[in-house]
C-alpha atoms as a PDB file:
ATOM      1  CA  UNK A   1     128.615  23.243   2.220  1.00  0.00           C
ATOM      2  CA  UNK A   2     128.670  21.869  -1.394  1.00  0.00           C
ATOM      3  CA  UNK A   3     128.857  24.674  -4.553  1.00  0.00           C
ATOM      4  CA  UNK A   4     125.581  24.388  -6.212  1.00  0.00           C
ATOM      5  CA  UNK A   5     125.676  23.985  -9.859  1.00  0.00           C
ATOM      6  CA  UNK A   6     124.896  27.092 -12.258  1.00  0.00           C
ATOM      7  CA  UNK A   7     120.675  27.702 -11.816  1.00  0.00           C
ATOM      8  CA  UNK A   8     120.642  28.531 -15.415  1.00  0.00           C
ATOM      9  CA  UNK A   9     122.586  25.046 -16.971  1.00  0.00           C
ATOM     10  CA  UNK A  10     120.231  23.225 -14.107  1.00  0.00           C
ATOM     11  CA  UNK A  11     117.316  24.685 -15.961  1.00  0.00           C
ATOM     12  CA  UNK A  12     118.199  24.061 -19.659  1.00  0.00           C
ATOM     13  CA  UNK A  13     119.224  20.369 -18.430  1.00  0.00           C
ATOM     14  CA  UNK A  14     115.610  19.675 -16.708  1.00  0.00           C
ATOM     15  CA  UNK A  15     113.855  20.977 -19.770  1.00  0.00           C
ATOM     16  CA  UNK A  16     115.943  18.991 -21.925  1.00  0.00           C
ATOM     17  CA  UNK A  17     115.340  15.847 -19.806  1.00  0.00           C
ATOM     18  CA  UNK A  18     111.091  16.623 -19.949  1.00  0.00           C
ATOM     19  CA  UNK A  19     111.133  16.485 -23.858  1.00  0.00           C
ATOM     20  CA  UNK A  20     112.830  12.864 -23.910  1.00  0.00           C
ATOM     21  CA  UNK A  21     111.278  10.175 -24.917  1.00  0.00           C
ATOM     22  CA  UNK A  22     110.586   7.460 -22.232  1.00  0.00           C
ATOM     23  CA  UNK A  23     113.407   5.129 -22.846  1.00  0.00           C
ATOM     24  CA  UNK A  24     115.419   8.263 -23.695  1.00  0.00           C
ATOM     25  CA  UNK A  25     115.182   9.482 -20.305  1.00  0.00           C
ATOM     26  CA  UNK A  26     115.654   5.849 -19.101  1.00  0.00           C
ATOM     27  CA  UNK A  27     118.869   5.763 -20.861  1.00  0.00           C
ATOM     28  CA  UNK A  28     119.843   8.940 -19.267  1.00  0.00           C
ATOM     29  CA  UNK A  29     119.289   8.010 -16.244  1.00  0.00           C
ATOM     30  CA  UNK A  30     120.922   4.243 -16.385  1.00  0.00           C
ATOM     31  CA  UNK A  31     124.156   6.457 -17.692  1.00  0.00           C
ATOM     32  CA  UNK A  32     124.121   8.529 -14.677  1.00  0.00           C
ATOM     33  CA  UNK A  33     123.532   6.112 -12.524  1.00  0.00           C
ATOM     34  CA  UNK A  34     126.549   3.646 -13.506  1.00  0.00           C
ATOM     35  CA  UNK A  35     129.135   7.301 -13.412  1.00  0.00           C
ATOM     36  CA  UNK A  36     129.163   7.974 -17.077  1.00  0.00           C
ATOM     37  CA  UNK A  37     130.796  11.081 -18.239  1.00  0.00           C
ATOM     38  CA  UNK A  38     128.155  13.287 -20.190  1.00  0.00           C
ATOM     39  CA  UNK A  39     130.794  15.844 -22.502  1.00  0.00           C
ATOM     40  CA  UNK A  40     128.026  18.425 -22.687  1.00  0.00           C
ATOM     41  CA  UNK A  41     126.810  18.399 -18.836  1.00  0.00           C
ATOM     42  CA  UNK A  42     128.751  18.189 -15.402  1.00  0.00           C
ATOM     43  CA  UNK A  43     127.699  15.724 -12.892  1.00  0.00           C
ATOM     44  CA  UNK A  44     126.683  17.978 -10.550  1.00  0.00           C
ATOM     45  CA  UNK A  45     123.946  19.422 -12.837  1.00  0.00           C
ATOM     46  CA  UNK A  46     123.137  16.435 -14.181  1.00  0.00           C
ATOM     47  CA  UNK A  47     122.494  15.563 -10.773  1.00  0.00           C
ATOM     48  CA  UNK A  48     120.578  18.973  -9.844  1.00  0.00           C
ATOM     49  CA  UNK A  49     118.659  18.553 -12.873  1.00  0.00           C
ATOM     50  CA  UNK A  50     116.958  14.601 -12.508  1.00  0.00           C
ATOM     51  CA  UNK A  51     115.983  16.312  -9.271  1.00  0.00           C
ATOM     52  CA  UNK A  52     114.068  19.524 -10.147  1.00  0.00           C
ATOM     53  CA  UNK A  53     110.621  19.909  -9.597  1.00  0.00           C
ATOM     54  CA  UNK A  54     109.670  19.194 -13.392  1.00  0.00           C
ATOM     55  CA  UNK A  55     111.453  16.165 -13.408  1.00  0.00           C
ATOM     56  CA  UNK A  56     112.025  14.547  -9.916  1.00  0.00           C
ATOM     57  CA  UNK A  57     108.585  12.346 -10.168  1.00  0.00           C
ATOM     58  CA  UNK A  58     110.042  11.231 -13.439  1.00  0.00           C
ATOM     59  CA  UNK A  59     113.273  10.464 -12.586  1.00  0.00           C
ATOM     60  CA  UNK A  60     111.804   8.024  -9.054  1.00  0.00           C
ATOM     61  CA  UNK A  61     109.277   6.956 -11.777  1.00  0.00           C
ATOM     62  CA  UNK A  62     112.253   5.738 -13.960  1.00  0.00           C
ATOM     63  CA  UNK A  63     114.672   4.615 -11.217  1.00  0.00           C
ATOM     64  CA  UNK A  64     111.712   2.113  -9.932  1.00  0.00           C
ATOM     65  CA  UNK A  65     112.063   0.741 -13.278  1.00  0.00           C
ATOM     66  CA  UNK A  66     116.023   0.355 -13.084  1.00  0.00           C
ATOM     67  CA  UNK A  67     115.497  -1.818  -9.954  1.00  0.00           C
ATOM     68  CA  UNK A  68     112.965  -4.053 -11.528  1.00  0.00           C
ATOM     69  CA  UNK A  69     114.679  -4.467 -14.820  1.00  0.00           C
ATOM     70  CA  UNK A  70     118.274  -4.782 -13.134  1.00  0.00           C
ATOM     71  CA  UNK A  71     119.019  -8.368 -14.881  1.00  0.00           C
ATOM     72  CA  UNK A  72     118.134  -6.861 -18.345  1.00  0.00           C
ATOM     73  CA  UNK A  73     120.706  -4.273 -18.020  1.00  0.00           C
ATOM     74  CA  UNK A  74     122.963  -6.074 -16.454  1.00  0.00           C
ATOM     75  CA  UNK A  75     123.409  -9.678 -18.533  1.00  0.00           C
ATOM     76  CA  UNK A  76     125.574 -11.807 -17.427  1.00  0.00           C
ATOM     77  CA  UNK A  77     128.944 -12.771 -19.867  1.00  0.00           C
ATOM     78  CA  UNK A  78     130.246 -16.482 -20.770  1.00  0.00           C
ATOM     79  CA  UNK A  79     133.583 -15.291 -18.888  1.00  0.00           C
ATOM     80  CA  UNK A  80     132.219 -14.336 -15.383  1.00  0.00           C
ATOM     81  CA  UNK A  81     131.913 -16.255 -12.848  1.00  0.00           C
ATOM     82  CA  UNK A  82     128.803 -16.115 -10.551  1.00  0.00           C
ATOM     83  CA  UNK A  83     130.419 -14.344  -7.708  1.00  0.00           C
ATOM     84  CA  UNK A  84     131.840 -11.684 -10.224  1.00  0.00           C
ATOM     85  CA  UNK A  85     128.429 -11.575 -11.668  1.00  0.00           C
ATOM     86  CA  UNK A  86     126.944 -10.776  -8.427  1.00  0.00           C
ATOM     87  CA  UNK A  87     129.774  -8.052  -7.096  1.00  0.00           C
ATOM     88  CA  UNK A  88     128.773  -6.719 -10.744  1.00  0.00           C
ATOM     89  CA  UNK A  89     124.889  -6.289  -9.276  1.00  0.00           C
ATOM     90  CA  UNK A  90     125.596  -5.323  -5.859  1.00  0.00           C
ATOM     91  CA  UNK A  91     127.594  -2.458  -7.202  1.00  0.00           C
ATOM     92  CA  UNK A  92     124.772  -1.242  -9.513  1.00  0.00           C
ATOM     93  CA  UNK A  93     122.318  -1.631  -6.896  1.00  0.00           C
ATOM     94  CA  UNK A  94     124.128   0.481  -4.355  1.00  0.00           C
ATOM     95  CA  UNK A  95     125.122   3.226  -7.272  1.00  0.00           C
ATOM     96  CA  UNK A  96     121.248   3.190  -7.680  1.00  0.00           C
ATOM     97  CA  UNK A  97     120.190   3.497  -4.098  1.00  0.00           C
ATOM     98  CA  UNK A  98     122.494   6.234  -3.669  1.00  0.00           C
ATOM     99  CA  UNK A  99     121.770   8.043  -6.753  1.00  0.00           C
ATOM    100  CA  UNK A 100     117.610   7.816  -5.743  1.00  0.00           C
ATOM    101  CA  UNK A 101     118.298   9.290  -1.998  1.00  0.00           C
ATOM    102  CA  UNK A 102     117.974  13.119  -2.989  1.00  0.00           C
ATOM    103  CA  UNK A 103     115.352  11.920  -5.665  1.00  0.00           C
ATOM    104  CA  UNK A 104     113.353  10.873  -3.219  1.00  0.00           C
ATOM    105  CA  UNK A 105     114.419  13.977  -1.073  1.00  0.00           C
ATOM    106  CA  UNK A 106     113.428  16.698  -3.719  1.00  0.00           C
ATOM    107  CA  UNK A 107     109.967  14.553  -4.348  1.00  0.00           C
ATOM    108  CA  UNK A 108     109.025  14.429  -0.975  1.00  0.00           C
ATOM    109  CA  UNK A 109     109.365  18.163  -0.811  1.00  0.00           C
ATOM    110  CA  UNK A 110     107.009  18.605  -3.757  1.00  0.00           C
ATOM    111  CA  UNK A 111     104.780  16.228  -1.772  1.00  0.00           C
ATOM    112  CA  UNK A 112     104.962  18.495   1.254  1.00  0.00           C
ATOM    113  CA  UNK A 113     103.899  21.628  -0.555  1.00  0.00           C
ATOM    114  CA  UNK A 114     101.109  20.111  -2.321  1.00  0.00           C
ATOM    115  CA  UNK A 115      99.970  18.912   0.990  1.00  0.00           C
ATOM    116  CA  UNK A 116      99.962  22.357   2.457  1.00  0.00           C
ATOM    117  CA  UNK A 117      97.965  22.992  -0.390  1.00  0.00           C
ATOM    118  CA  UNK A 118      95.694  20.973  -0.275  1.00  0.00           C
ATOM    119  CA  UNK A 119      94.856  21.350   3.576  1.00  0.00           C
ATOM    120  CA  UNK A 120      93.927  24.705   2.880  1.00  0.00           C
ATOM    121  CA  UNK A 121      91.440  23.787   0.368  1.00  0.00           C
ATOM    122  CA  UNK A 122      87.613  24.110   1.511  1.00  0.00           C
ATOM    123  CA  UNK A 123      85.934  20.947   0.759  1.00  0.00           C
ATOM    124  CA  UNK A 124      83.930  21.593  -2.488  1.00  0.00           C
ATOM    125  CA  UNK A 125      88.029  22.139  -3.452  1.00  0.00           C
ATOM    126  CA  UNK A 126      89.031  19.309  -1.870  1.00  0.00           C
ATOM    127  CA  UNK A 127      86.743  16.811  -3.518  1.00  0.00           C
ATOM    128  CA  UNK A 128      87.848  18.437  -7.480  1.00  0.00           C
ATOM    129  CA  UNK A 129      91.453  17.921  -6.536  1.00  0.00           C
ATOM    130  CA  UNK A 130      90.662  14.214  -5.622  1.00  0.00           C
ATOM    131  CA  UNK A 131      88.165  14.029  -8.299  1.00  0.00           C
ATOM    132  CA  UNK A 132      90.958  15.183 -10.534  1.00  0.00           C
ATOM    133  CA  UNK A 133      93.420  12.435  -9.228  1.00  0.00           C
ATOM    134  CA  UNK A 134      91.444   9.075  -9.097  1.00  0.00           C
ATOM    135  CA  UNK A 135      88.884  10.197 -11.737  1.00  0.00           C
ATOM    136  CA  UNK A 136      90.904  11.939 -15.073  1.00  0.00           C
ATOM    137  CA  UNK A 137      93.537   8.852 -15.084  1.00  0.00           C
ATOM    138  CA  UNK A 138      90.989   6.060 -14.635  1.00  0.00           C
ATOM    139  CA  UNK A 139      91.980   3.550 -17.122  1.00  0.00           C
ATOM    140  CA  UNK A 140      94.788   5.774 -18.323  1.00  0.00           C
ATOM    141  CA  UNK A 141      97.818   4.670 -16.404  1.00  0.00           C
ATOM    142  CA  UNK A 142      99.846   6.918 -13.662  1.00  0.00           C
ATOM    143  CA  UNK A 143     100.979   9.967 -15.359  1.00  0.00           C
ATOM    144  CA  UNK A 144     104.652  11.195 -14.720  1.00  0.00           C
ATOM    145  CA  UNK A 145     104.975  13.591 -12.038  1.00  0.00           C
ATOM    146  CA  UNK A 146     101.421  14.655 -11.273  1.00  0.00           C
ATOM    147  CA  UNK A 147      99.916  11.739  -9.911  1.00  0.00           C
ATOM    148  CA  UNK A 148     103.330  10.771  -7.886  1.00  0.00           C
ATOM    149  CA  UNK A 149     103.217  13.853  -6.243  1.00  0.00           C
ATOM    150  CA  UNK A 150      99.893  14.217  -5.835  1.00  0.00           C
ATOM    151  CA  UNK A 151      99.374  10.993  -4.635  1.00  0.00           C
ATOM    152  CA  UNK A 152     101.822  11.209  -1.424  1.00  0.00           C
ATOM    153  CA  UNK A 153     100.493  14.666  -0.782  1.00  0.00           C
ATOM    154  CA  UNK A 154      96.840  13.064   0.118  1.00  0.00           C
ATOM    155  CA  UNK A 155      98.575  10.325   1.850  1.00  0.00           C
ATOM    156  CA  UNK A 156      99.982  12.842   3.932  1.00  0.00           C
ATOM    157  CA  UNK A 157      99.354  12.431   7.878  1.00  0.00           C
ATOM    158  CA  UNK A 158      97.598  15.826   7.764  1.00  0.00           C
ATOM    159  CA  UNK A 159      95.919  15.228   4.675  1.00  0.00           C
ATOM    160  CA  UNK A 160      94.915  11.327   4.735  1.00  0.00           C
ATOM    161  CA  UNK A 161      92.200  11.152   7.116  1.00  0.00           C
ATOM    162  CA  UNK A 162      90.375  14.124   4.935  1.00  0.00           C
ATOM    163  CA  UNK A 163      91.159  12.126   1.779  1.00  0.00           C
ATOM    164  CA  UNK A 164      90.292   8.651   2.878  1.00  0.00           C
ATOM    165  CA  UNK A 165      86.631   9.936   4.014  1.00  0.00           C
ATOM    166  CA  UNK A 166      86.020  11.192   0.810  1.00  0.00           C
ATOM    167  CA  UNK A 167      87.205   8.096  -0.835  1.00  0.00           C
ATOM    168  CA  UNK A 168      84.928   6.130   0.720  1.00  0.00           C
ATOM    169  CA  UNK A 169      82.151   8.226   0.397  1.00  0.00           C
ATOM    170  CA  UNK A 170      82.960   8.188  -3.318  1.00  0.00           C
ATOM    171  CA  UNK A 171      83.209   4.527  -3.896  1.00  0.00           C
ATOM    172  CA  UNK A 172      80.135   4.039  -1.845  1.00  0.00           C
ATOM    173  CA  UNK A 173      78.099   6.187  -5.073  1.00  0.00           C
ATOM    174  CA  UNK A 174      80.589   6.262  -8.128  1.00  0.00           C
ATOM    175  CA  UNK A 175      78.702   8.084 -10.274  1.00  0.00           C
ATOM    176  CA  UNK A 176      78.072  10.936  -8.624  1.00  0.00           C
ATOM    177  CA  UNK A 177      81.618  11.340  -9.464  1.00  0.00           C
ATOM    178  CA  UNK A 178      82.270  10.496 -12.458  1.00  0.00           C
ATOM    179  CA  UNK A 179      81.879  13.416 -14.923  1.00  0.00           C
ATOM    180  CA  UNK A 180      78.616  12.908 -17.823  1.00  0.00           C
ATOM    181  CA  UNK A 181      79.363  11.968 -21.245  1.00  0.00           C
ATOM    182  CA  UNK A 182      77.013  12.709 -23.971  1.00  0.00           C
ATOM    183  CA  UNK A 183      75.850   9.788 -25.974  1.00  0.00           C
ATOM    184  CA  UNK A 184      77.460   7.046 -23.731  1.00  0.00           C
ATOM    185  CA  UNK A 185      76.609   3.021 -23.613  1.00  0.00           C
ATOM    186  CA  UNK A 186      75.169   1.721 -20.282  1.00  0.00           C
ATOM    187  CA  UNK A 187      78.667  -0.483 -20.948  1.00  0.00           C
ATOM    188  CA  UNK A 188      80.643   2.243 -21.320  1.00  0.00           C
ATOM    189  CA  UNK A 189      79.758   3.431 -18.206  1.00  0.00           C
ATOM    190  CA  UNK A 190      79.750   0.593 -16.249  1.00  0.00           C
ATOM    191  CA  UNK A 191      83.250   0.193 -17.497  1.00  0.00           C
ATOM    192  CA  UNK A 192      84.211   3.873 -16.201  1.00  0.00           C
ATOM    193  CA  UNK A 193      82.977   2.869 -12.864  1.00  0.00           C
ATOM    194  CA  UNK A 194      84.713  -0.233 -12.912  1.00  0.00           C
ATOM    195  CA  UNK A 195      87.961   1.389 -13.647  1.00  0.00           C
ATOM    196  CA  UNK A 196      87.288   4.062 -10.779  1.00  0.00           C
ATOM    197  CA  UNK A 197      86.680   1.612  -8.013  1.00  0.00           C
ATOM    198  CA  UNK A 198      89.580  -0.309  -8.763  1.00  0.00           C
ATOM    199  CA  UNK A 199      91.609   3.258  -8.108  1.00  0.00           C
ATOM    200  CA  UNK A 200      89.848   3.875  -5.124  1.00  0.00           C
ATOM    201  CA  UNK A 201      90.099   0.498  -4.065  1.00  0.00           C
ATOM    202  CA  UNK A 202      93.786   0.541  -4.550  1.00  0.00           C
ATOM    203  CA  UNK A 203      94.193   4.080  -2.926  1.00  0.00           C
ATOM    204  CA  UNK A 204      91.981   3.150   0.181  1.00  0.00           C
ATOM    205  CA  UNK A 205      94.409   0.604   1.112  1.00  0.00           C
ATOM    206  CA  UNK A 206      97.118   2.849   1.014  1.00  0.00           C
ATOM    207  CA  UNK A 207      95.581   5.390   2.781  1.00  0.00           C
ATOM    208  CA  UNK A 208      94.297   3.036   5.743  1.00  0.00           C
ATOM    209  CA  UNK A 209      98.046   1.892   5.892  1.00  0.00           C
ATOM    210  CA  UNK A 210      98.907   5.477   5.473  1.00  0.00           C
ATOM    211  CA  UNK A 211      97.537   6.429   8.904  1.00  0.00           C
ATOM    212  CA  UNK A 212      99.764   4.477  10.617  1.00  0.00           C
ATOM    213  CA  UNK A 213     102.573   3.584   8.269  1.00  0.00           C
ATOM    214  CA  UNK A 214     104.588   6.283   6.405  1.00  0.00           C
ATOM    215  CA  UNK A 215     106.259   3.171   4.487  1.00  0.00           C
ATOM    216  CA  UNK A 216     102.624   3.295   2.131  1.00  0.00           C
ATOM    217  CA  UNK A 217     103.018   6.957   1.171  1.00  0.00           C
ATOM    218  CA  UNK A 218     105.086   6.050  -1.014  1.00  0.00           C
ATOM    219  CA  UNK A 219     103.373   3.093  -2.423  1.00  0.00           C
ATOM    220  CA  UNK A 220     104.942   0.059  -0.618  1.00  0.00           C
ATOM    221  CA  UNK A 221     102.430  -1.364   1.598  1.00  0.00           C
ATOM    222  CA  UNK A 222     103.720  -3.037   4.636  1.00  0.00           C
ATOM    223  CA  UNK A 223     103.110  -6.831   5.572  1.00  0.00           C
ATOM    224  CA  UNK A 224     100.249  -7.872   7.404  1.00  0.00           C
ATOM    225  CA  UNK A 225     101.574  -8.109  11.091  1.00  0.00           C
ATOM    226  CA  UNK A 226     103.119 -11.504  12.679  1.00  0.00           C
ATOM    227  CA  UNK A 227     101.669 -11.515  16.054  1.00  0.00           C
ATOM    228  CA  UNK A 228     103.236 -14.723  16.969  1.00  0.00           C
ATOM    229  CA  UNK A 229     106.810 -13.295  16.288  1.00  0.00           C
ATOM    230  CA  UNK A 230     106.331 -10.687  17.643  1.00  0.00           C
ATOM    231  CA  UNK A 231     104.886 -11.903  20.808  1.00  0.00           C
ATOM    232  CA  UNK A 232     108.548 -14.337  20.614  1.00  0.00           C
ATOM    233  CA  UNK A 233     110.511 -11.034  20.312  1.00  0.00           C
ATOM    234  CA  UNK A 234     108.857  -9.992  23.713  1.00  0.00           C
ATOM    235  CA  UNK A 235     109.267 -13.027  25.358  1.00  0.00           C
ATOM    236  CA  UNK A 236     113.043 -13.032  24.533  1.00  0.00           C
ATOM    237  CA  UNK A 237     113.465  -9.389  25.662  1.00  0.00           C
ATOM    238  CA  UNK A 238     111.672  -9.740  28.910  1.00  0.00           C
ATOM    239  CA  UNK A 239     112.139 -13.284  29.692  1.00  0.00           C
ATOM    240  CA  UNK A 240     115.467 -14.249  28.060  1.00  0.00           C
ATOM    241  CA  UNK A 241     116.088 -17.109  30.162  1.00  0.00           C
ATOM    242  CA  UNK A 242     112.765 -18.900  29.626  1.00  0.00           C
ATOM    243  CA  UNK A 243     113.112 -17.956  26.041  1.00  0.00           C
ATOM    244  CA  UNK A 244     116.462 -19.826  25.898  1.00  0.00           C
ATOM    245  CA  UNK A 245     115.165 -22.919  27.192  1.00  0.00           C
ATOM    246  CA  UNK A 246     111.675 -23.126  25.453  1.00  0.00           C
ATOM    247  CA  UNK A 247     114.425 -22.958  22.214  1.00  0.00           C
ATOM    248  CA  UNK A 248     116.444 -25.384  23.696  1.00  0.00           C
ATOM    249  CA  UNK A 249     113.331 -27.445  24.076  1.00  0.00           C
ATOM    250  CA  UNK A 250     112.005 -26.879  20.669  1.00  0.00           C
ATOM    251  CA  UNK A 251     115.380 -27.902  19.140  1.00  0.00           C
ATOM    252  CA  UNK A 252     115.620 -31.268  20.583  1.00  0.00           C
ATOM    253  CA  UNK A 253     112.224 -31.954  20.036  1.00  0.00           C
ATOM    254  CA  UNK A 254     112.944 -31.272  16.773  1.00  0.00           C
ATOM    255  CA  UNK A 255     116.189 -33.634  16.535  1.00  0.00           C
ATOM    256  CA  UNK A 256     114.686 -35.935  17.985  1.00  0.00           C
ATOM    257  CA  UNK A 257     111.647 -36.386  15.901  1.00  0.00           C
ATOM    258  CA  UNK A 258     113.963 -36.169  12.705  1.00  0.00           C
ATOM    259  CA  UNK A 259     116.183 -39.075  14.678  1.00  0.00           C
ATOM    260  CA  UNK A 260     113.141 -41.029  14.531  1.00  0.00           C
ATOM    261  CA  UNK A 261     111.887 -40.696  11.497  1.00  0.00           C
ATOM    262  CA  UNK A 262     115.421 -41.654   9.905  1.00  0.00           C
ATOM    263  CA  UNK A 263     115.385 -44.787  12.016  1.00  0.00           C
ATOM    264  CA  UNK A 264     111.778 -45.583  10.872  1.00  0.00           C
ATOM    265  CA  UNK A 265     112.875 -45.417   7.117  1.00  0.00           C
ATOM    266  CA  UNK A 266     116.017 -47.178   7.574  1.00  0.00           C
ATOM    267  CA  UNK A 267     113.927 -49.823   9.489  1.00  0.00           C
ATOM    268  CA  UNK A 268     111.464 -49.694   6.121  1.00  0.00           C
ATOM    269  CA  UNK A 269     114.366 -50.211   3.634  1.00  0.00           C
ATOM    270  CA  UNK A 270     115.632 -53.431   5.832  1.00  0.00           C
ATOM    271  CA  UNK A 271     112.427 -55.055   6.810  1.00  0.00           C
ATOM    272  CA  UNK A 272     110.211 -54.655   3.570  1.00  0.00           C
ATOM    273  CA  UNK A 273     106.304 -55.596   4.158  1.00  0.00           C
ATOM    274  CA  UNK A 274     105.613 -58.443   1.778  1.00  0.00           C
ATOM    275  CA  UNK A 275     103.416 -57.420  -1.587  1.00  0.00           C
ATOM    276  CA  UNK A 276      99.760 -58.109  -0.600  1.00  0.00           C
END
C-alpha cells in the first residue's frame, strides 16, 4: 500500500489551491497534469491536495475545461508534423484521464455522503435542500464544489426518484418556490421563473436518465437508443448465419446499384441529349 503524503502539507496545499484565482488554479492544474516539478510541493501532495474535499469539485470542474480547451494549450509548431502533433495530444489526453481518475474517485465519495444525507432528511428538509440547489444559483452559473456535489448526490439511485417528484411538482407551480422580493417588477419575476424552469428543466432530464443510467449523474446524458442496431446486434448473436448472408446480400445490392449508376453516367457523358 502507497505512503500517504504528510496530512498537514495536504492541508496547507488545498487551502492554498481554494484562494487561487480561476485561471490560477487552471494553471496549476495544467502543470500537474503535463508532470511539472512544483520546488515547494511533492507530487504526491500535490496530488492528495486537488483531491480533498474543499477542492475535488474544483479540480473535475477545471479538468472538464482542460479537455475542452486541449487545442489552446496545446498549439501546434511550424516544425511538427501532423502525426507528431497528434502523439503530442494523445499523450496529454491520457496524462489527463489518468490524472482525473481519483478526482472523480474522491468526488464521488463526497457525492455519496451528501446522499446519505440527504435521504435522511424529512421532506419539509428535503424540499430547502433542493430549493437551495436549483433556486439560489438561478441565473448565477454552477458554483464550484457545492452544486457538483450536490448535484450527483440527488441524482443518486436512492435519492433521484425523491428528487425528481419534487422537481416536477415544482416546475408545475414555480412560484411557490421561488423566495419573495420586496419591491419587484412583474418582469423581474417572470424572469426569475424563467431562469428556474430552465434549471429544472435541465435537471429533470438528468434525473429521468438518472434512473436508469448512472452515465447522467455525472452530467453526460446518454444517446437516445438505436433500436434498429440493436435489434442487428441480436440478430448477429443469435442468428449469425442469417446475419452473414442478409450482409452479404446488402453488399452486393449495394455494388451493384453503384455499378449501375457509374454505367448510367458514363453512358450520359458519351451519348449527350441534344439542347432543347
Amino acid at each position: 500500500m502507497a505512503e500517504q503524503p504528510p496530512a498537514e502539507q495536504v492541508s496547507a496545499r488545498a487551502e492554498r489551491l481554494t484562494k487561487m484565482t480561476h485561471q490560477a488554479f487552471y494553471d496549476a492544474w495544467v502543470a500537474f497534469v503535463r508532470g511539472e516539478t512544483d520546488r515547494r510541493v511533492s507530487r504526491d501532495v500535490q496530488a492528495a491536495a486537488f483531491c480533498a474535499p474543499p477542492v475535488a469539485s474544483r479540480t473535475l470542474a477545471t479538468a472538464n475545461r482542460a479537455a475542452r480547451e486541449f487545442k489552446a494549450l496545446l498549439p501546434k509548431s511550424s516544425e511538427e508534423t501532423k502525426r507528431e502533433y497528434q502523439a503530442r495530444i494523445n499523450t496529454f489526453r491520457d496524462q489527463l484521464k489518468a490524472a482525473r481518475q481519483p478526482v472523480e474517485a474522491a468526488v464521488e465519495d463526497l457525492a455519496l455522503d451528501e446522499a446519505e444525507f440527504l435521504v435522511q432528511l424529512d421532506d419539509e428538509a428535503f424540499v430547502e435542500e433542493w430549493r437551495g440547489f436549483v433556486v439560489d444559483s438561478a441565473g448565477r452559473g454552477p458554483r464550484a464544489g457545492r452544486d457538483l456535489v450536490q448535484g450527483l448526490a440527488f441524482r443518486n439511485p436512492e435519492v433521484a426518484p425523491r428528487t425528481f417528484a419534487l422537481a416536477e411538482r415544482m416546475m408545475s407551480n414555480p412560484l411557490a418556490f421561488l423566495p419573495k422580493v420586496e419591491g419587484e417588477s412583474r418582469k423581474a419575476q417572470e424572469a426569475r421563473v424563467s431562469q428556474l424552469c430552465s434549471r429544472l428543466e435541465a435537471e429533470l432530464r438528468f434525473l429521468r436518465y438518472s434512473l436508469d443510467y448512472a452515465e447522467a449523474r455525472w452530467g453526460r446524458l446518454p444517446s437516445a437508443p438505436n433500436h434498429r442496431l440493436q435489434a442487428m446486434r441480436l440478430l448477429a448473436e443469435n442468428h449469425p448465419e442469417e446475419f452473414s448472408r442478409l450482409l452479404h446480400a446488402v453488399r452486393a445490392d449495394s455494388h451493384q446499384a453503384r455499378k449501375e449508376a457509374r454505367e448510367q453516367r458514363r453512358f450520359e457523358r458519351r451519348h449527350p441529349q441534344p439542347a432543347s
